[in-house]
C-alpha atoms as a PDB file:
ATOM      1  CA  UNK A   1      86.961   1.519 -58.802  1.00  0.00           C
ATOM      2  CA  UNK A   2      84.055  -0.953 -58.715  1.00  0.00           C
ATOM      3  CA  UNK A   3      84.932  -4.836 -57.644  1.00  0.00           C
ATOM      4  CA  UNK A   4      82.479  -7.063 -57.364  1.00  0.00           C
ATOM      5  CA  UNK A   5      83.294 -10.292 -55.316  1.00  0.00           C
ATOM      6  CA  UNK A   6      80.949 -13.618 -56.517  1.00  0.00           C
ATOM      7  CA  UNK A   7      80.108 -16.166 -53.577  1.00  0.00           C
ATOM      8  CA  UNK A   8      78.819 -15.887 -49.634  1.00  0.00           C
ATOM      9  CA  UNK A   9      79.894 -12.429 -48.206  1.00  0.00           C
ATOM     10  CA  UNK A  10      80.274 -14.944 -44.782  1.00  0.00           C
ATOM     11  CA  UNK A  11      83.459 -16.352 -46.766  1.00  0.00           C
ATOM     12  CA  UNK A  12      84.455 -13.659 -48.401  1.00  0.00           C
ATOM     13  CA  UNK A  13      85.303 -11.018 -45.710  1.00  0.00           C
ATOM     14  CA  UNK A  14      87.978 -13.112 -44.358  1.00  0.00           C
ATOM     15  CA  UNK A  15      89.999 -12.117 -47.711  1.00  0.00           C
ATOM     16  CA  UNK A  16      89.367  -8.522 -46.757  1.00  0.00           C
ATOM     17  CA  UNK A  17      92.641  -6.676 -45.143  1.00  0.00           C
ATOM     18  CA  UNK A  18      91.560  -5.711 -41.252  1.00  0.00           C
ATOM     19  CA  UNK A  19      90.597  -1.884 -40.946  1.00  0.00           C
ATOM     20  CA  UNK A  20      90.613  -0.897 -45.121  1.00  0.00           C
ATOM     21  CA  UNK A  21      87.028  -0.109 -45.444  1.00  0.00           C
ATOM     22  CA  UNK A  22      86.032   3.369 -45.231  1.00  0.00           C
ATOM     23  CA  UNK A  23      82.312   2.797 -44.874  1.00  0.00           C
ATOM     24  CA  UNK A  24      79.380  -0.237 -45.285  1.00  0.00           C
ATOM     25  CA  UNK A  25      76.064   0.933 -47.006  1.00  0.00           C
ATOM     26  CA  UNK A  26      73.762  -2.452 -47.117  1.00  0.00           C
ATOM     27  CA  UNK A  27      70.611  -3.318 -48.178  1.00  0.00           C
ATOM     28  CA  UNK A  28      70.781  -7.351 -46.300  1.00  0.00           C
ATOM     29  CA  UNK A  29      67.909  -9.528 -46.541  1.00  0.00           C
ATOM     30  CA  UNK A  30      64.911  -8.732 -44.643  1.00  0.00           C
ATOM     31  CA  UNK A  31      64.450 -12.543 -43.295  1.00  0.00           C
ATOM     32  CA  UNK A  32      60.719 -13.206 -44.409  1.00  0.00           C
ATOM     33  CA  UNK A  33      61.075 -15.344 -47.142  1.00  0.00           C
ATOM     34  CA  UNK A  34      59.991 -11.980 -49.504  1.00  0.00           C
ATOM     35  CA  UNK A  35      57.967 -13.834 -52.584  1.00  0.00           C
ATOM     36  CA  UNK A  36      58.975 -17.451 -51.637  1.00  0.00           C
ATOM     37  CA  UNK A  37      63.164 -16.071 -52.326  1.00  0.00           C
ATOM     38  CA  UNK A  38      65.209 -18.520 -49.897  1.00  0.00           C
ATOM     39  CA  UNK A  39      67.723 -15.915 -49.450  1.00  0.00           C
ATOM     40  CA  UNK A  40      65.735 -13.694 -47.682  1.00  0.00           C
ATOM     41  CA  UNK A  41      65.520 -16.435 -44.897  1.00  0.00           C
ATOM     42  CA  UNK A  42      68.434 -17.367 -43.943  1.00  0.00           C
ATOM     43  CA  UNK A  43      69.570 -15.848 -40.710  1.00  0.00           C
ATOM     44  CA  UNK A  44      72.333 -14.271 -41.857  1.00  0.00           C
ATOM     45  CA  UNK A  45      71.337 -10.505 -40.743  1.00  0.00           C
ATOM     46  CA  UNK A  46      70.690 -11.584 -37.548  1.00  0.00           C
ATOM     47  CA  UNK A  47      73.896 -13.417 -37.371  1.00  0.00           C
ATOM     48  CA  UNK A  48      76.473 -11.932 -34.595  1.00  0.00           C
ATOM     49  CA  UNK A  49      79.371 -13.597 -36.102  1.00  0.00           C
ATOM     50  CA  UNK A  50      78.934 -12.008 -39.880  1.00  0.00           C
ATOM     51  CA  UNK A  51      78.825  -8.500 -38.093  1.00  0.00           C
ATOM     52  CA  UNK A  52      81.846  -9.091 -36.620  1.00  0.00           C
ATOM     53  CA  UNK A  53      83.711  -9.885 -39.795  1.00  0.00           C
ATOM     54  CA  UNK A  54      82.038  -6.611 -41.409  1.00  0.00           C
ATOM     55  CA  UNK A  55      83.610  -5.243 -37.685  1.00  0.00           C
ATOM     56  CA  UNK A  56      86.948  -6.313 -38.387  1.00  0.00           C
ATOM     57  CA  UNK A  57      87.615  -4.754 -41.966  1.00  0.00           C
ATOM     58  CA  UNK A  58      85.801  -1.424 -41.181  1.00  0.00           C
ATOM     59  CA  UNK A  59      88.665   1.497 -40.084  1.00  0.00           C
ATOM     60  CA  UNK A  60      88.246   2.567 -36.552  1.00  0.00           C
ATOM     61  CA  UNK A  61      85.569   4.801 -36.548  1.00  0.00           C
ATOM     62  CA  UNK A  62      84.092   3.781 -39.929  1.00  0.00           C
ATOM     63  CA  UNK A  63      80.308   4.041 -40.286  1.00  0.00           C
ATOM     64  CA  UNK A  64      77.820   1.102 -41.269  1.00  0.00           C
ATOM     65  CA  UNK A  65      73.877   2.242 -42.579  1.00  0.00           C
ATOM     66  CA  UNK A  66      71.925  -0.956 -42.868  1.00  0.00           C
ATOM     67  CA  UNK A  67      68.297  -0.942 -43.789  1.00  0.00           C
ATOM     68  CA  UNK A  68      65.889  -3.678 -42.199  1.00  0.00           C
ATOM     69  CA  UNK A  69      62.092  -4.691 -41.795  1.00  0.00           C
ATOM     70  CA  UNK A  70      60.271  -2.317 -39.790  1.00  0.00           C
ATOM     71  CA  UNK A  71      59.138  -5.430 -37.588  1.00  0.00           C
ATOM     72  CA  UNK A  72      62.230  -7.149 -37.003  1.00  0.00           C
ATOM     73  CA  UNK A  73      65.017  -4.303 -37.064  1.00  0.00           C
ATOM     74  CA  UNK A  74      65.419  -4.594 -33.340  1.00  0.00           C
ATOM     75  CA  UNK A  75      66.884  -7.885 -34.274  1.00  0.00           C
ATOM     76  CA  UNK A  76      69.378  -6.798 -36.546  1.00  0.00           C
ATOM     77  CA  UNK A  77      69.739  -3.871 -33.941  1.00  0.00           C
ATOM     78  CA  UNK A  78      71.103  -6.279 -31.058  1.00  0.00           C
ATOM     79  CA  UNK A  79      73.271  -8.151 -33.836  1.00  0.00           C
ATOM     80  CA  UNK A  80      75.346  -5.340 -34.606  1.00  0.00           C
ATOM     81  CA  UNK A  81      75.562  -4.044 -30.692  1.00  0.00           C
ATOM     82  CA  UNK A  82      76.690  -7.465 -29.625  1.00  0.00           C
ATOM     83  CA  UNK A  83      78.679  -7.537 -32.910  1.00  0.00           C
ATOM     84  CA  UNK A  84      80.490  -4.355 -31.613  1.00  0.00           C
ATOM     85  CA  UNK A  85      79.303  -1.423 -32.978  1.00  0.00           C
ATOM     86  CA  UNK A  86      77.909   1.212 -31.441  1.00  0.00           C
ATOM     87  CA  UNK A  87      74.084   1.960 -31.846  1.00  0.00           C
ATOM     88  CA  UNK A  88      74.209   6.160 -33.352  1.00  0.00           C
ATOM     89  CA  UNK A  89      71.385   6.830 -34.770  1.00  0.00           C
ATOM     90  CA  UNK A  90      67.798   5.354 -36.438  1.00  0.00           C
ATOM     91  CA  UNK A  91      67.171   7.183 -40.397  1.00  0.00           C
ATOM     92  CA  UNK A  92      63.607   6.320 -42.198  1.00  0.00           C
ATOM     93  CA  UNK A  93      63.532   5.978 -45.305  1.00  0.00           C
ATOM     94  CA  UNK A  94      59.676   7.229 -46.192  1.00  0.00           C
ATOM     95  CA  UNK A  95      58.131   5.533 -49.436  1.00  0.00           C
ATOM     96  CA  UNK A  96      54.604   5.435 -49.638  1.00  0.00           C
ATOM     97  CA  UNK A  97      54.414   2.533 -51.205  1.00  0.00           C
ATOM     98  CA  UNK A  98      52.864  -0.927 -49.895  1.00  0.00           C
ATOM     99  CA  UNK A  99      49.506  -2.349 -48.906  1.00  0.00           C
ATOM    100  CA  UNK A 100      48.076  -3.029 -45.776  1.00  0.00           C
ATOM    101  CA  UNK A 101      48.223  -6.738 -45.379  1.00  0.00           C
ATOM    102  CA  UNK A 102      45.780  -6.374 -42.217  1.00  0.00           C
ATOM    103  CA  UNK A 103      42.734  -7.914 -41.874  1.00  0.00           C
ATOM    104  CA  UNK A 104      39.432  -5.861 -43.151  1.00  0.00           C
ATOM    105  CA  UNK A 105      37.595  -6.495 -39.320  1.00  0.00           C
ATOM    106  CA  UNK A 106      34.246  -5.185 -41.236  1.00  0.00           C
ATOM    107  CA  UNK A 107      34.531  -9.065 -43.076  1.00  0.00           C
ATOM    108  CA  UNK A 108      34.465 -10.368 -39.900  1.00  0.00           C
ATOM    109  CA  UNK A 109      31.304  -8.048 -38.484  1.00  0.00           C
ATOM    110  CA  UNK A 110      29.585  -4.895 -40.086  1.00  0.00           C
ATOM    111  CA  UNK A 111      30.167  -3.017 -36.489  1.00  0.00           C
ATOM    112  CA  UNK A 112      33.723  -3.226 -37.254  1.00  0.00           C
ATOM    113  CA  UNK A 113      33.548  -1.034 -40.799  1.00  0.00           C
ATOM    114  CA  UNK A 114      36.475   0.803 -41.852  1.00  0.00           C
ATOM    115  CA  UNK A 115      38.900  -1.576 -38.925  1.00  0.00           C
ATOM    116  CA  UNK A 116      41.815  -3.251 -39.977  1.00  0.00           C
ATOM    117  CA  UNK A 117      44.532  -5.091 -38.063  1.00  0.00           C
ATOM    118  CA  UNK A 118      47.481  -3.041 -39.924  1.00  0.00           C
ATOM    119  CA  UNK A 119      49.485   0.237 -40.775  1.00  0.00           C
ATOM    120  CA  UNK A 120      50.092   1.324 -44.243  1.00  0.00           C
ATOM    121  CA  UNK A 121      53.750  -0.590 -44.388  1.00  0.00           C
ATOM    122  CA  UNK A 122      54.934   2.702 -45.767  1.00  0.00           C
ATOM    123  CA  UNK A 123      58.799   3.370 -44.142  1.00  0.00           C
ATOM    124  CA  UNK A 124      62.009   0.944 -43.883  1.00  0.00           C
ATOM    125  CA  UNK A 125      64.589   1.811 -40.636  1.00  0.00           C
ATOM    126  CA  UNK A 126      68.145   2.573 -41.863  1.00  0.00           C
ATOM    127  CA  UNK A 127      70.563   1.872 -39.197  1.00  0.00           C
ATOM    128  CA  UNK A 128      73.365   3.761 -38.321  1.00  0.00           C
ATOM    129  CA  UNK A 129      76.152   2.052 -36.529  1.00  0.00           C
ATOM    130  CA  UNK A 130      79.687   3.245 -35.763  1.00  0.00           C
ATOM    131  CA  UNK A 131      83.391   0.946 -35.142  1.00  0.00           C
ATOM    132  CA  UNK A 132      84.664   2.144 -31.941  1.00  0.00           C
ATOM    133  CA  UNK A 133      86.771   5.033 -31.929  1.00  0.00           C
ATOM    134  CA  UNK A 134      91.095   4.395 -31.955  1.00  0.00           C
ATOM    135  CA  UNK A 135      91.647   6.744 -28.997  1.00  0.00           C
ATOM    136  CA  UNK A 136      89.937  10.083 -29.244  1.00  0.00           C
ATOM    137  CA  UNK A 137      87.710  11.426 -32.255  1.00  0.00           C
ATOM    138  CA  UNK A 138      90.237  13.562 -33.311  1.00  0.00           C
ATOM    139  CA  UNK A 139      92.934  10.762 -32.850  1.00  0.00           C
ATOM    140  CA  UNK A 140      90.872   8.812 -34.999  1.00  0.00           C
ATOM    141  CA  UNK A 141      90.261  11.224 -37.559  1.00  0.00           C
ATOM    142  CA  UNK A 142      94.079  12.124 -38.040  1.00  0.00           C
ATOM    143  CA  UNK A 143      94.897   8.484 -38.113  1.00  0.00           C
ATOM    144  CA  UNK A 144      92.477   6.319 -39.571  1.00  0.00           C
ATOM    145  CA  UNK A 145      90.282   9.517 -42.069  1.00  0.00           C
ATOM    146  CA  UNK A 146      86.691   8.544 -40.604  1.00  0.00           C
ATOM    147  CA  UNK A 147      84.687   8.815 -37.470  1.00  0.00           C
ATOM    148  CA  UNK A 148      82.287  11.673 -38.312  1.00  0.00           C
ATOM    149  CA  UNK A 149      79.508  12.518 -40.758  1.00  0.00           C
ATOM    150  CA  UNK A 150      79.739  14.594 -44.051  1.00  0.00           C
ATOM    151  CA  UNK A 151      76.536  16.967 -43.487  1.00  0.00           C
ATOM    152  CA  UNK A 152      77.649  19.669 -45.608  1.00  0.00           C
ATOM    153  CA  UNK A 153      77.528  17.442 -48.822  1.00  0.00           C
ATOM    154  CA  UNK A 154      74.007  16.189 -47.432  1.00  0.00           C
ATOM    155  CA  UNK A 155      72.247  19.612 -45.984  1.00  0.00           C
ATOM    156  CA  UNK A 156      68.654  19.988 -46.198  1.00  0.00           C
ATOM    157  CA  UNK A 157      67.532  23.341 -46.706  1.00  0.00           C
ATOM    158  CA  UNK A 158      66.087  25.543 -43.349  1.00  0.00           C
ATOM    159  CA  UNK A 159      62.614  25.302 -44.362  1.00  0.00           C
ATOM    160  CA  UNK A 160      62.402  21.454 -43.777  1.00  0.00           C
ATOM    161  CA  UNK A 161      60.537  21.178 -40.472  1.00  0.00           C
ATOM    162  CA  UNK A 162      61.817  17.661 -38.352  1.00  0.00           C
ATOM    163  CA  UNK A 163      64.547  17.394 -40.661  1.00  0.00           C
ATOM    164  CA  UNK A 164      62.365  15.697 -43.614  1.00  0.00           C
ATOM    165  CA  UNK A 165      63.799  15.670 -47.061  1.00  0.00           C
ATOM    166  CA  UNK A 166      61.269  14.971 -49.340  1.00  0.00           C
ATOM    167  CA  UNK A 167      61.607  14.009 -53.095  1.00  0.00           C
ATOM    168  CA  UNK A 168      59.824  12.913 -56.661  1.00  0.00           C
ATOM    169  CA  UNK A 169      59.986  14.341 -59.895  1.00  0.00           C
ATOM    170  CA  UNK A 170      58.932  17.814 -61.005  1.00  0.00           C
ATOM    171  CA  UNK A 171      56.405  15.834 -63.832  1.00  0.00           C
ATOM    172  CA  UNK A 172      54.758  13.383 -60.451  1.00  0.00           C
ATOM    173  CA  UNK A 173      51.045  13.150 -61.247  1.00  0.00           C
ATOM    174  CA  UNK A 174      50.739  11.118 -57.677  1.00  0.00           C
ATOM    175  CA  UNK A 175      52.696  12.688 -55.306  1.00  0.00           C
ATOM    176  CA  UNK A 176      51.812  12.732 -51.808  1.00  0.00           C
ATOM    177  CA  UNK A 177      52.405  16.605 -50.922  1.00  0.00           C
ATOM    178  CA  UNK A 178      53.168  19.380 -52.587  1.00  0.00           C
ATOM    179  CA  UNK A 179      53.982  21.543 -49.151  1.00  0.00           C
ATOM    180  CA  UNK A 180      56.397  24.392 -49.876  1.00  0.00           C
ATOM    181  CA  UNK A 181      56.729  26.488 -52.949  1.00  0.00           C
ATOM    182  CA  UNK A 182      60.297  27.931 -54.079  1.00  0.00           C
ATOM    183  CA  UNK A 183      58.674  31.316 -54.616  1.00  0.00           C
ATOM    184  CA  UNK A 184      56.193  32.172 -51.643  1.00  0.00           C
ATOM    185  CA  UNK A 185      57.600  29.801 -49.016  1.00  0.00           C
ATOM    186  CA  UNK A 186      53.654  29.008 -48.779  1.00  0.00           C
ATOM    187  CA  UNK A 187      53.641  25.630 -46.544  1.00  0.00           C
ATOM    188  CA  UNK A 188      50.094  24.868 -46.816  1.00  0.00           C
ATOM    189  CA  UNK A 189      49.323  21.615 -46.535  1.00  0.00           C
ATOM    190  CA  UNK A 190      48.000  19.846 -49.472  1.00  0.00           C
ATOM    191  CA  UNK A 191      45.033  17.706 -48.114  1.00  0.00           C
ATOM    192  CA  UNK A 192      44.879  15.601 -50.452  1.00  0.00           C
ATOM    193  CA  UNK A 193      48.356  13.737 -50.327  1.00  0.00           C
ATOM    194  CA  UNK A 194      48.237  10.430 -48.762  1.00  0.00           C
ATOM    195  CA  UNK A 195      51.595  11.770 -45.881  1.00  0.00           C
ATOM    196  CA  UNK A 196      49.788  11.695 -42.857  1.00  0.00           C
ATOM    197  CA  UNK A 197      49.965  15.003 -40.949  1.00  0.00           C
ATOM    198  CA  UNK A 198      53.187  15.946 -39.125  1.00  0.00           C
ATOM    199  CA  UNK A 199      55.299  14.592 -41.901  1.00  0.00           C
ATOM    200  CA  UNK A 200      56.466  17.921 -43.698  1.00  0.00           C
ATOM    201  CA  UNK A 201      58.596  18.316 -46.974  1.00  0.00           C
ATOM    202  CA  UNK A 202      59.175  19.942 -50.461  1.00  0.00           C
ATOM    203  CA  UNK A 203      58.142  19.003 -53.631  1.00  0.00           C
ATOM    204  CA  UNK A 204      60.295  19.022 -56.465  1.00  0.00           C
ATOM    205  CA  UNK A 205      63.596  17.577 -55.219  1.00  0.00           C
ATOM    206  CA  UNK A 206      63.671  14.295 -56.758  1.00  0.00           C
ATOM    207  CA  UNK A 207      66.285  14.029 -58.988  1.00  0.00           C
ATOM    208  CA  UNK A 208      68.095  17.742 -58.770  1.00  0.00           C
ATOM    209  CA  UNK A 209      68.462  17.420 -55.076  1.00  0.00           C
ATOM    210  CA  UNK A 210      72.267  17.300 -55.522  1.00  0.00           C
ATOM    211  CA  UNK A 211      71.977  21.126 -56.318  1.00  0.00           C
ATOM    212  CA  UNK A 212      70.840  21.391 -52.746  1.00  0.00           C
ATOM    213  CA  UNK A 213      72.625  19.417 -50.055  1.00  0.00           C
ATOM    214  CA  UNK A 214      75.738  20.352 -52.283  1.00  0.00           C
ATOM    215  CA  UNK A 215      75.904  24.298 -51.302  1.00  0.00           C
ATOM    216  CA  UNK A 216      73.178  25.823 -53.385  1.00  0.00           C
ATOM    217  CA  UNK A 217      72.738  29.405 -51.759  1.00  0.00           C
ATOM    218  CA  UNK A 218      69.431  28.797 -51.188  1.00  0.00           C
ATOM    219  CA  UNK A 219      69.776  25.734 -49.309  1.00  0.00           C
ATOM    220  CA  UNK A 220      73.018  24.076 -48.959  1.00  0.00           C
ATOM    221  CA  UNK A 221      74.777  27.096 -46.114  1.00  0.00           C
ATOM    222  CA  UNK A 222      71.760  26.095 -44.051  1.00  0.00           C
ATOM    223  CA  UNK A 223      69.880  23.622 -41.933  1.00  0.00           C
ATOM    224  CA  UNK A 224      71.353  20.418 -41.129  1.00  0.00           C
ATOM    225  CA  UNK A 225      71.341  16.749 -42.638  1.00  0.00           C
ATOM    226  CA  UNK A 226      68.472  14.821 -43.062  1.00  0.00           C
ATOM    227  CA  UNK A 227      67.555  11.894 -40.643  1.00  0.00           C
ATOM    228  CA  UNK A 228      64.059  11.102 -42.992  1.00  0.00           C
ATOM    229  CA  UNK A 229      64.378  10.613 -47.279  1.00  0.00           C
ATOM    230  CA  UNK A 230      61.174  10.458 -48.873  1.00  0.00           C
ATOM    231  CA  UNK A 231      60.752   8.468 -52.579  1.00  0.00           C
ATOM    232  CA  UNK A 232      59.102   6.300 -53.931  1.00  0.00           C
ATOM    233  CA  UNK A 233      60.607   2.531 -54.147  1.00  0.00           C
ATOM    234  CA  UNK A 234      62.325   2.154 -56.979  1.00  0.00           C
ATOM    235  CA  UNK A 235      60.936   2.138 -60.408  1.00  0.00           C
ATOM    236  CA  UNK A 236      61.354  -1.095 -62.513  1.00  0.00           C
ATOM    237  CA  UNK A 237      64.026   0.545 -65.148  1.00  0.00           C
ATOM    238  CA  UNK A 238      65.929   0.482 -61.853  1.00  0.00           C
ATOM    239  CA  UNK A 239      65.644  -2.498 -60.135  1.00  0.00           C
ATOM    240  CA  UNK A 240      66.787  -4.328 -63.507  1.00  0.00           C
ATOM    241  CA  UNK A 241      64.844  -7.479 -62.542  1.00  0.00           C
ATOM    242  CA  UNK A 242      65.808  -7.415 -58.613  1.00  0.00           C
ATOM    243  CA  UNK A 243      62.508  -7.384 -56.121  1.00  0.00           C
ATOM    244  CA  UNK A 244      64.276  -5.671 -53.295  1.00  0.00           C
ATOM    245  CA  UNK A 245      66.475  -2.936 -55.245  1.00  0.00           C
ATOM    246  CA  UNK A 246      66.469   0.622 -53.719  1.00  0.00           C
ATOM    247  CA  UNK A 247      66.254   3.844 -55.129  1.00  0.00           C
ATOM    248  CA  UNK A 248      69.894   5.546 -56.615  1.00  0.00           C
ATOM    249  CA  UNK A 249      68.531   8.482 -54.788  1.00  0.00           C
ATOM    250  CA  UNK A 250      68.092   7.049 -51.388  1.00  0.00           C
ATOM    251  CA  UNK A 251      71.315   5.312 -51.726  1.00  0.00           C
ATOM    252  CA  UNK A 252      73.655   8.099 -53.485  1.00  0.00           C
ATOM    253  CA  UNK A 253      72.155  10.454 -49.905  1.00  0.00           C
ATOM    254  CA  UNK A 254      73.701   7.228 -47.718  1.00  0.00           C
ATOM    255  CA  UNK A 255      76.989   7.075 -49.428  1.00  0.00           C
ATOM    256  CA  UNK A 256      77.730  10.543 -49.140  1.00  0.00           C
ATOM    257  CA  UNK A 257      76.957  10.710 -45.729  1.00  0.00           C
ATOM    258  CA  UNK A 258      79.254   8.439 -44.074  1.00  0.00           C
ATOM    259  CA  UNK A 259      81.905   8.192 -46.559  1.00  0.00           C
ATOM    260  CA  UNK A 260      84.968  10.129 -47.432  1.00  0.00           C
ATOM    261  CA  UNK A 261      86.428  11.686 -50.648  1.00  0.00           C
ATOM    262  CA  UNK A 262      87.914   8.710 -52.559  1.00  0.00           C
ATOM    263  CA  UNK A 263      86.837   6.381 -49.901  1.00  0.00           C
ATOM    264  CA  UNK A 264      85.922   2.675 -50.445  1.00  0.00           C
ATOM    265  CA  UNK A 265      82.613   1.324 -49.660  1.00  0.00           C
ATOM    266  CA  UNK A 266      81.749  -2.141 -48.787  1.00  0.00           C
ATOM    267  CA  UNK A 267      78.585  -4.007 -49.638  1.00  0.00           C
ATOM    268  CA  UNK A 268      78.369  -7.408 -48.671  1.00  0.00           C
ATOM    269  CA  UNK A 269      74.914  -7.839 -50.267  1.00  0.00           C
ATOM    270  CA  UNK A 270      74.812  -6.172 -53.653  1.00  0.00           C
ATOM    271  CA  UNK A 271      72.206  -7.553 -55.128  1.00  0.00           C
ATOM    272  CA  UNK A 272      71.639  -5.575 -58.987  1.00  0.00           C
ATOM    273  CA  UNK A 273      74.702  -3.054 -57.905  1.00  0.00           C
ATOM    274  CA  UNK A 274      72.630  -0.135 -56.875  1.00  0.00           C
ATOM    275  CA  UNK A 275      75.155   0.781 -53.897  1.00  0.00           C
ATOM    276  CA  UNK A 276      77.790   0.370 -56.504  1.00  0.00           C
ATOM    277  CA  UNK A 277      76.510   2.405 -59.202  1.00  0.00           C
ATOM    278  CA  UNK A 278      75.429   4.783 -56.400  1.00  0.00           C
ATOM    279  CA  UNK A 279      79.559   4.758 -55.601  1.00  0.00           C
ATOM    280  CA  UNK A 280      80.414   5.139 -59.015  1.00  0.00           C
ATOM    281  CA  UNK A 281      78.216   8.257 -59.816  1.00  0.00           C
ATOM    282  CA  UNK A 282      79.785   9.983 -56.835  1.00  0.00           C
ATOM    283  CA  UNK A 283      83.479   9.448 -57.079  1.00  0.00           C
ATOM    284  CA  UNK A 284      83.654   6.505 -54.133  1.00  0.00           C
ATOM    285  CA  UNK A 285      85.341   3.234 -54.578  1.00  0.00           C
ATOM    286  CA  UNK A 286      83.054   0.140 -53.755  1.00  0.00           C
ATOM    287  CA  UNK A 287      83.393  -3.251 -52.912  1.00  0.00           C
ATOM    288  CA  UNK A 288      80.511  -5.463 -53.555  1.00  0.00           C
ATOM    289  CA  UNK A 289      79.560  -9.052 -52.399  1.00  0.00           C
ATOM    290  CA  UNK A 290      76.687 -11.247 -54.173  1.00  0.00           C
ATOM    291  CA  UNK A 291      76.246 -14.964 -54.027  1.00  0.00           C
ATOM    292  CA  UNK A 292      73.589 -14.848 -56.487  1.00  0.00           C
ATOM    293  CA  UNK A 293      75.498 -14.978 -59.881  1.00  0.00           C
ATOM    294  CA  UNK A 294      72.221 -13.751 -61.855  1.00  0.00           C
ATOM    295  CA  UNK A 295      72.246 -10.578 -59.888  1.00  0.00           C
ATOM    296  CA  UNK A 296      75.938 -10.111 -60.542  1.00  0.00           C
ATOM    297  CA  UNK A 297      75.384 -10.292 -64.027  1.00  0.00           C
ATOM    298  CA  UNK A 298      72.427  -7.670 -63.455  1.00  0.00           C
ATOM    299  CA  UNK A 299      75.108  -5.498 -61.708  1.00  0.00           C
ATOM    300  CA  UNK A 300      78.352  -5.515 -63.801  1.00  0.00           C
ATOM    301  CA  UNK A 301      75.165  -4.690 -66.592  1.00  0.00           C
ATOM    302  CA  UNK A 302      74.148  -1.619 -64.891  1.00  0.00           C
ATOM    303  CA  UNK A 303      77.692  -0.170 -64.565  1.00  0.00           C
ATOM    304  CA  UNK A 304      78.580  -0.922 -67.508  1.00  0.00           C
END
């Protein structure tokens, strides 16, 4: 079951029954005014009081992932903390995709060839929060169904140093490593990918990867869940017209993770329906929030 709520997510929690929502997997805005778009400067993810709500209709237990800017995250960070939650964990969510916005220093003066004033913007932060326990984890388990993560259904295989899944499509002309083949094990590094060194993965995952954090022999009885997800950003035939939709990939890994069998997921900014669809293709129920009613039509599109 898909439902897809149309106004301010600020308003619309307080129709939300207290301690019903299994999970929250949520893309909010990134506050930087992202090509001139008002709504991504608003305030709101920063805003103690709309972590709260999300607070009070997550079970006991229940775990949030919410992605933000990799210069401002801290922000979001101490809204959730003095929202509540507690602070569990940091996943990266590795893309390769952006341009240096930095300043070429060699413009400026010829000694300074080859400086800039940036990084390659090439990783988002995924938070992962947690409600406070009712009583003891296995209390809170018995009771409410949540508290822990599902790494058997989200298992990267042993020969993933630093717990890096990596993915793109078996057909990728511009990948950025090809590091371990299925045959030889060989984990030579390919030098010319554009991963800096130290970030190790497989190629050929994108897009059968369910075969592997879902118990394939090969994989799936071994190693542990992934804390890094490598893909691209989302192609357009995904994003249906959205400039901030993520991959189905990236998002389908999230759901699974923190959600259980049958559970419902809340998304208080939905956006194109990505998280939903995400839901839908993996048996979860999902409850999404949009106040933009051109990106609800987008949405109730897509899962159609």
């Amino acid at each position: 079951m898909i439902k897809i709520f149309i106004g301010d997510s600020l308003d619309l929690l307080d129709d939300i029954d207290e301690n019903s929502i299994d999970s929250c997997v949520t893309d909010p805005p990134y506050e930087i005014g992202f090509m001139g778009n008002k709504w991504d400067k608003t305030g709101i993810s920063y805003n103690v009081d709309f972590w709260k709500k999300i607070l009070l209709v997550l079970k006991p237990g229940a775990h949030s992932l919410v992605f933000g800017y990799r210069k401002r995250y801290h922000r979001v960070f101490c809204a959730l903390e003095d929202a509540g939650f507690e602070i569990r964990d940091t996943l990266i969510w590795l893309n390769g995709n952006g341009f240096p916005k930095g300043k070429n220093l060699g413009l400026v003066d010829s000694f300074w060839s080859g400086w800039s004033t940036e990084l390659k913007p090439a990783y988002e932060p995924i938070l992962l929060v947690r409600k406070p326990l009712d009583g003891t984890l296995k209390q809170n388990l018995d009771k409410w169904g949540v508290g822990g993560l599902n790494i058997d259904d989200c298992r990267v295989g042993p020969r993933y140093p630093s717990n890096v899944l990596l993915g793109y499509a078996d057909n990728c002309t511009d990948c950025p490593v090809k590091l371990i083949d299925d045959q030889s094990g060989d984990t030579g590094i390919s030098r010319g990918g554009r991963i800096q060194s130290g970030t190790i993965g497989k190629s050929g995952i994108y897009g059968k990867y369910n075969n592997v954090v879902k118990g394939d022999p090969g994989y799936g009885d071994r190693g542990g869940a992934s804390r890094f997800f490598y893909c691209s950003k989302a192609p357009s035939g995904e994003r249906f017209g959205h400039p901030t939709a993520k991959p189905i990939d990236l998002i389908s890994y999230l759901v699974r993770l923190i959600t259980p069998y049958d559970g419902f997921v809340l998304d208080p900014f939905f956006g194109s329906g990505t998280t939903g669809l995400a839901c839908k293709n993996n048996n979860f129920n999902c409850i999404g929030m949009e106040i933009n009613r051109e990106y609800v039509e987008m949405a109730r599109k897509r899962l159609a």
